[in-house]
Protein backbone atom coordinates (compact mmCIF):
# COMPACT_ATOMS: atom_id res chain seq x y z
CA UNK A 1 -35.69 20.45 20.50
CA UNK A 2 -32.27 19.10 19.34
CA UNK A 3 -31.37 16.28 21.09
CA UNK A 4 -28.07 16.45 22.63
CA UNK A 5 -25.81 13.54 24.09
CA UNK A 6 -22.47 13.34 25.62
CA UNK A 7 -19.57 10.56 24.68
CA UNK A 8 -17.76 8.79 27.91
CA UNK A 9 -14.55 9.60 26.74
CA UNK A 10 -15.83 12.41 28.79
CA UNK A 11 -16.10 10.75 31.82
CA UNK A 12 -14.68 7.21 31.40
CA UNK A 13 -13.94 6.56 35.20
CA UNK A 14 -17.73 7.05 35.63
CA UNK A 15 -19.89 3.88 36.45
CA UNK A 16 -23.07 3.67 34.65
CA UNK A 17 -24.81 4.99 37.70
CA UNK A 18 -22.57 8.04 37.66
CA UNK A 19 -23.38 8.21 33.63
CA UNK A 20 -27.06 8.38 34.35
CA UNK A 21 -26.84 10.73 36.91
CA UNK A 22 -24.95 12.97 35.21
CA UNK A 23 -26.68 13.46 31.70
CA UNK A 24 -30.03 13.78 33.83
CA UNK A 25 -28.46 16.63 35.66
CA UNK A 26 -27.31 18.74 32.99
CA UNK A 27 -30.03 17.68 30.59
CA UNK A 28 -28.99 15.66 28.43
CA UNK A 29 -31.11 13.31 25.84
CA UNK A 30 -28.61 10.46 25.67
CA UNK A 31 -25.20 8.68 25.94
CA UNK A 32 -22.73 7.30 23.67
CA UNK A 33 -20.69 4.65 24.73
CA UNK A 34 -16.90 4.84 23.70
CA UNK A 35 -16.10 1.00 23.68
CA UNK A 36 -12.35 -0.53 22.79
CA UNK A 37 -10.79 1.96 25.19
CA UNK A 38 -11.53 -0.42 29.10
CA UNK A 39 -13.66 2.62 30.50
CA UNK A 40 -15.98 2.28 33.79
CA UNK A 41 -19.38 1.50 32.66
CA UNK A 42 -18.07 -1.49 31.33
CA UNK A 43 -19.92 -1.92 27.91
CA UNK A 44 -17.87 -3.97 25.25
CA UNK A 45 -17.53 -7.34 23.99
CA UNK A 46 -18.32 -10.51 26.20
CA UNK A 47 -20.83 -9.09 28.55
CA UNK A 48 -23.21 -11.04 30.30
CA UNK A 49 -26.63 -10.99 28.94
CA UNK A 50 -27.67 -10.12 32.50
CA UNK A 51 -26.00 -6.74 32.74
CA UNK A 52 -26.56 -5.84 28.71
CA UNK A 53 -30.24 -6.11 30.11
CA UNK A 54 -29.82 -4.22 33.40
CA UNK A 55 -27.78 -1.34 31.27
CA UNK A 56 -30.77 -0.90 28.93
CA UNK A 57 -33.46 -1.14 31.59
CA UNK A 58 -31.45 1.71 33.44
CA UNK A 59 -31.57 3.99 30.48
CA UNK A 60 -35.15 2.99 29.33
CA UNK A 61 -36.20 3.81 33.13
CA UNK A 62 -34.16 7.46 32.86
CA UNK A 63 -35.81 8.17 30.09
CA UNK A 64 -31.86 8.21 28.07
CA UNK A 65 -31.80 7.19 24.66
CA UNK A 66 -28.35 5.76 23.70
CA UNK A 67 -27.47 6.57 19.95
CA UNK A 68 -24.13 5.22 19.23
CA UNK A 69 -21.52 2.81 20.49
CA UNK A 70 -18.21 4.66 19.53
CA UNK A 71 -15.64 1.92 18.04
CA UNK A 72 -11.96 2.66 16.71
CA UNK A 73 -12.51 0.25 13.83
CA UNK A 74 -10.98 1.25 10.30
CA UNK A 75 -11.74 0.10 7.30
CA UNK A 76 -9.40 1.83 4.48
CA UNK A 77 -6.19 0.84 5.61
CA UNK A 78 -3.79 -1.09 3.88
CA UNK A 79 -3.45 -4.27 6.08
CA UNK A 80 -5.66 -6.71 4.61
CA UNK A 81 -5.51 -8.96 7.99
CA UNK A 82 -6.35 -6.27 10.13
CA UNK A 83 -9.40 -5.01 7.94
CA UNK A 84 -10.47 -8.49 8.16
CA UNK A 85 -10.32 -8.49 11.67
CA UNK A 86 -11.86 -5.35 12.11
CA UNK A 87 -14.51 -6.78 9.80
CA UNK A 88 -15.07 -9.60 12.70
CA UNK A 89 -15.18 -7.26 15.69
CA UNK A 90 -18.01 -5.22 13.82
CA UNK A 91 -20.07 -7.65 13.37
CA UNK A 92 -20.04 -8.32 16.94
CA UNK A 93 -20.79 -5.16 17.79
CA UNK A 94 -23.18 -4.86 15.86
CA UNK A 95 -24.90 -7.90 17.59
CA UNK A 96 -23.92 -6.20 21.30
CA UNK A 97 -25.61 -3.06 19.81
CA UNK A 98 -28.73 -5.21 18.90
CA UNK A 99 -28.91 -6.54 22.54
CA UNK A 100 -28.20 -2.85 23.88
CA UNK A 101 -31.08 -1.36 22.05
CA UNK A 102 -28.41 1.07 20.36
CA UNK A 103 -29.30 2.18 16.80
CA UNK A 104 -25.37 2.85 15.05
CA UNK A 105 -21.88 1.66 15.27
CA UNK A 106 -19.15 4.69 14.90
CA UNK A 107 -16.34 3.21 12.71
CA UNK A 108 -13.76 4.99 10.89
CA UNK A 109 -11.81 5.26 7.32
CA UNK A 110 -7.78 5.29 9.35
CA UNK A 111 -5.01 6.37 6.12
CA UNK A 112 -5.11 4.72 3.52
CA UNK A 113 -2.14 5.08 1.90
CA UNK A 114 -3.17 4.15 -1.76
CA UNK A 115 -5.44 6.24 -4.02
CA UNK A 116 -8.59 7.18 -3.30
CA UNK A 117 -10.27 4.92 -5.28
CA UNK A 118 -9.05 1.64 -3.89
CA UNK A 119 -9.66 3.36 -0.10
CA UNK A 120 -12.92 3.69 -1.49
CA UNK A 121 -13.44 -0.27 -2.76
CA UNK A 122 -11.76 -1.55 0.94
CA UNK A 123 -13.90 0.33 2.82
CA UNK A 124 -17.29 -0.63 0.50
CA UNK A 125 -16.29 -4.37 0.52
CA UNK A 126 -15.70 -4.45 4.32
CA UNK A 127 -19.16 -2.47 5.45
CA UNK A 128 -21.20 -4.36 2.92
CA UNK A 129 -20.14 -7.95 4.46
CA UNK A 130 -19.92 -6.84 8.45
CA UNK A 131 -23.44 -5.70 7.54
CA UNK A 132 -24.18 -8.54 5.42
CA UNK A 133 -22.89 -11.15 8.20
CA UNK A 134 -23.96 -9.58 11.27
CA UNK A 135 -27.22 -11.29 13.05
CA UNK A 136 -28.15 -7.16 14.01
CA UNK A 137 -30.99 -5.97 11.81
CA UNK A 138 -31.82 -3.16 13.27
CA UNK A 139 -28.27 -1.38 14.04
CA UNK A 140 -26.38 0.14 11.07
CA UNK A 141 -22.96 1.49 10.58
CA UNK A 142 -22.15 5.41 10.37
CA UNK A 143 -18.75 5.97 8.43
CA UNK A 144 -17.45 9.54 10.67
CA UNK A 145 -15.90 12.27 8.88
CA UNK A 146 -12.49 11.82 10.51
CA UNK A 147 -9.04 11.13 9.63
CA UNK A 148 -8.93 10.21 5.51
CA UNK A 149 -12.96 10.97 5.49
CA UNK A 150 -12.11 14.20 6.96
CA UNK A 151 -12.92 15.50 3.26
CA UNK A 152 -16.44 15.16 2.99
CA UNK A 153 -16.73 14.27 -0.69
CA UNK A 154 -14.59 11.17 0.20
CA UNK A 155 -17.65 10.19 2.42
CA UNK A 156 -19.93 10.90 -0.42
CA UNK A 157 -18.75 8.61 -3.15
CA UNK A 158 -18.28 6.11 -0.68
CA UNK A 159 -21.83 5.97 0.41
CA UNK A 160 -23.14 6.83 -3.32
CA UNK A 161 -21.06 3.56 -4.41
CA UNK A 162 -22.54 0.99 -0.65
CA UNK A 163 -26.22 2.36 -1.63
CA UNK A 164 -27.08 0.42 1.46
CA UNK A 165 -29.78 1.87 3.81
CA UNK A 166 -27.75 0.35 6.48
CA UNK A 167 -24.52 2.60 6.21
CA UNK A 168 -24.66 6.24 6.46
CA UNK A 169 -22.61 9.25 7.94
CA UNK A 170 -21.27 10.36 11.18
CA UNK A 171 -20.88 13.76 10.58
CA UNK A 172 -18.00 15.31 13.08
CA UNK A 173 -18.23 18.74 12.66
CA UNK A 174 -14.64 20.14 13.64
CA UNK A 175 -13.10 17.88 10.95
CA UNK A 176 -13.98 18.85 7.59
CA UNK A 177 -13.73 22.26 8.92
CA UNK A 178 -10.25 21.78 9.21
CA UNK A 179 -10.03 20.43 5.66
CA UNK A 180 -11.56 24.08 5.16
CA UNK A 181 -14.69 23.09 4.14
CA UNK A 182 -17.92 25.21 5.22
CA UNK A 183 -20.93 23.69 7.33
CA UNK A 184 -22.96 24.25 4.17
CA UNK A 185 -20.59 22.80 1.77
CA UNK A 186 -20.78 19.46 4.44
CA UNK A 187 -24.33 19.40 4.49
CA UNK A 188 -24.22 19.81 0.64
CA UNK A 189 -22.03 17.12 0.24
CA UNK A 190 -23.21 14.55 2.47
CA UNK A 191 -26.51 15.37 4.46
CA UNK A 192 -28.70 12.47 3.59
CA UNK A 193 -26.93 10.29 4.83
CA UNK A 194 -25.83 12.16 8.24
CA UNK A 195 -27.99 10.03 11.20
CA UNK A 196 -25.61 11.57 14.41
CA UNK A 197 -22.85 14.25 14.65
CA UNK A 198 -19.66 14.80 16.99
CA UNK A 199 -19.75 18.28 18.53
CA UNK A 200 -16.15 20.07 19.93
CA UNK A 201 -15.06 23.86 19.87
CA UNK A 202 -11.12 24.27 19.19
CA UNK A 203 -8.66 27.07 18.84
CA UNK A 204 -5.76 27.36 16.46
CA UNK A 205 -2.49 27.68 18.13
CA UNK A 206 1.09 27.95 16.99
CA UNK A 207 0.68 29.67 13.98
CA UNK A 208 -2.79 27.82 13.29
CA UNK A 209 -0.87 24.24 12.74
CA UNK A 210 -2.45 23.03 15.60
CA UNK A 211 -5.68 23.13 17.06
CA UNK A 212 -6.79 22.49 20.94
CA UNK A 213 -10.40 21.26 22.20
CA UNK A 214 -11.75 24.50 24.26
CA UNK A 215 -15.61 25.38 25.99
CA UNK A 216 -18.08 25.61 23.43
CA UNK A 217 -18.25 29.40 22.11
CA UNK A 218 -14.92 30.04 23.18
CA UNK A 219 -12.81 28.51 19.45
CA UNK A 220 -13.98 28.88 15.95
CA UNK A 221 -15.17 25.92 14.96
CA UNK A 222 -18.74 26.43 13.65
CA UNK A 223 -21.52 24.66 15.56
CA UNK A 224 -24.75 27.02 15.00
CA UNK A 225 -24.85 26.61 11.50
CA UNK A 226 -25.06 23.06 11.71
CA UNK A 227 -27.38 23.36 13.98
CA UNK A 228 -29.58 25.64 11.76
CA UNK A 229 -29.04 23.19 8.69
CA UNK A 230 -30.40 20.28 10.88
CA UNK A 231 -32.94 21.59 12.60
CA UNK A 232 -34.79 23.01 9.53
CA UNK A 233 -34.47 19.27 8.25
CA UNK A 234 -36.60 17.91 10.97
CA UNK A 235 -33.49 16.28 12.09
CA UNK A 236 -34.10 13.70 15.25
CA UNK A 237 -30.83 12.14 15.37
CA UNK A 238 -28.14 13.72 18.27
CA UNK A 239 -25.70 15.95 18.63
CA UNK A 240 -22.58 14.28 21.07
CA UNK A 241 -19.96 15.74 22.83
CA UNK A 242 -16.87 14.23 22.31
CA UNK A 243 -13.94 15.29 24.49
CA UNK A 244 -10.90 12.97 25.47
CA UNK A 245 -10.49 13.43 29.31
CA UNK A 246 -8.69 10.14 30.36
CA UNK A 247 -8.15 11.42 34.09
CA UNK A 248 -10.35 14.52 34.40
CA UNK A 249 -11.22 14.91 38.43
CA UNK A 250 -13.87 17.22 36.99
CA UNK A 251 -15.60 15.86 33.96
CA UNK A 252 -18.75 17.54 34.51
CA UNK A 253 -17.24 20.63 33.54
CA UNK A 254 -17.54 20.42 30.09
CA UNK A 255 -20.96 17.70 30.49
CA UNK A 256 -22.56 21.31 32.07
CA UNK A 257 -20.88 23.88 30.15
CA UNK A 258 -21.41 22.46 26.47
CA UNK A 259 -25.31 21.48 27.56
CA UNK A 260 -25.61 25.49 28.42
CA UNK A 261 -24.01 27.00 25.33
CA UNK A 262 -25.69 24.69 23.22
CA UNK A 263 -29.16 25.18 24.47
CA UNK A 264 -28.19 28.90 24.26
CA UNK A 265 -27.30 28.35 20.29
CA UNK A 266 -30.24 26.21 19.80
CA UNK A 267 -32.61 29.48 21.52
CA UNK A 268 -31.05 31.75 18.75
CA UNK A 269 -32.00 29.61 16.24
């Protein structure tokens, strides 16, 4: 079986109780923590060592896994101060990760605004010492394919040039779709190095210049082939649902419906 896991951007008013509750209802393997953004459950930076080992004990005792903690930390962009900043901050998470029990920090490329190359030495230079520096063995860094790493070939030379075991690929399917990129060309591209993915179904509006999260099934983004690809490779990383609902009165909505249509894909497999 797939493993499937749900982001709390989803539900970020929700207490870790609430969390808990929740992914056990609907069936869900796991939960990945958005940090950076002050939700509920309260995981980020500065916690006491008390709670980080209450928090794990409450997942270890649900039988929830917790894949990812989901940072907005970029590492292409232009601002030299702010890269080494973000450089700081990831190490740290990758130590709160350690202390979690949580395998992989989400980080991201942001615009470069140079040529691809140079996006390409930042971003190499800034994993390899975060990684380096970090007292975390165990946690590693997954690069997502968002934003400038949209394209998945960008994501490829990247990680051909790190070679490090420790960074690999988040692989977000609705974005290199939009680049117009196939599932297979993706997987193609950058596969081997994909540990977790970032599930959401969307529908082109205006003319298809925009496109708007919707139920699972109900857009065009394509989810089963993915699927398919993974599951053949004996994948047993997770599949997360990642839906920005800052005040949603009824988060479980999409927690129950995106569990049920992709148990139903995963059945047609």
């Amino acid at each position: 079986m797939l493993k499937l896991t749900f982001m709390t951007w989803l539900c970020p008013n929700w207490t870790i109780k609430e969390i808990i509750a929740g992914a056990l209802k609907y069936g869900y393997q796991g939960v990945e923590f958005r940090v950076q953004a002050n939700q509920a459950h309260g995981v980020e930076l500065g916690m006491d060592p008390a709670r980080i080992k209450s928090i794990r004990q409450d997942f270890a005792g649900a039988g929830l896994e917790t894949p990812c903690l989901a940072t907005s930390l970029q590492f292409a962009i232009a601002d030299a101060a702010r890269r080494a900043e973000n450089v700081q901050l990831l190490r740290q998470y990758l130590e709160l990760a350690q202390a979690l029990g949580v395998p992989y920090i989400r980080v991201f490329a942001g615009l470069p605004e140079c040529e691809a190359a140079g996006a390409i030495e930042r971003m190499n230079e800034s994993l390899q010492q975060a990684v380096a520096a970090a007292g975390a063995p165990s946690v590693g860094v997954l690069l997502e394919t968002h934003d400038w790493c949209s394209v998945s070939l960008r994501v490829a030379r990247l990680l051909e040039k790190v070679a490090n075991p420790r960074i690999n690929a988040l692989w977000d399917i609705m974005h290199p779709y939009r680049e117009l990129e196939t599932p297979a060309e993706t997987y193609g591209r950058i596969g081997r190095w994909v540990k977790h993915l970032h599930i959401h179904d969307g529908i082109y509006r205006e003319e298809r210049t925009r496109i708007e999260i919707c139920p699972l099934g109900d857009g065009e983004v394509p989810h089963r082939e993915p699927m398919a690809l993974l599951k053949k490779a004996g994948f047993t990383g997770h599949f997360a649902i990642e839906i920005i609902r800052r005040n949603d009165p009824q988060p479980e909505f999409f927690i129950e419906q995106y569990a049920r249509k992709f148990r139903e894909y995963e059945a047609a497999l």
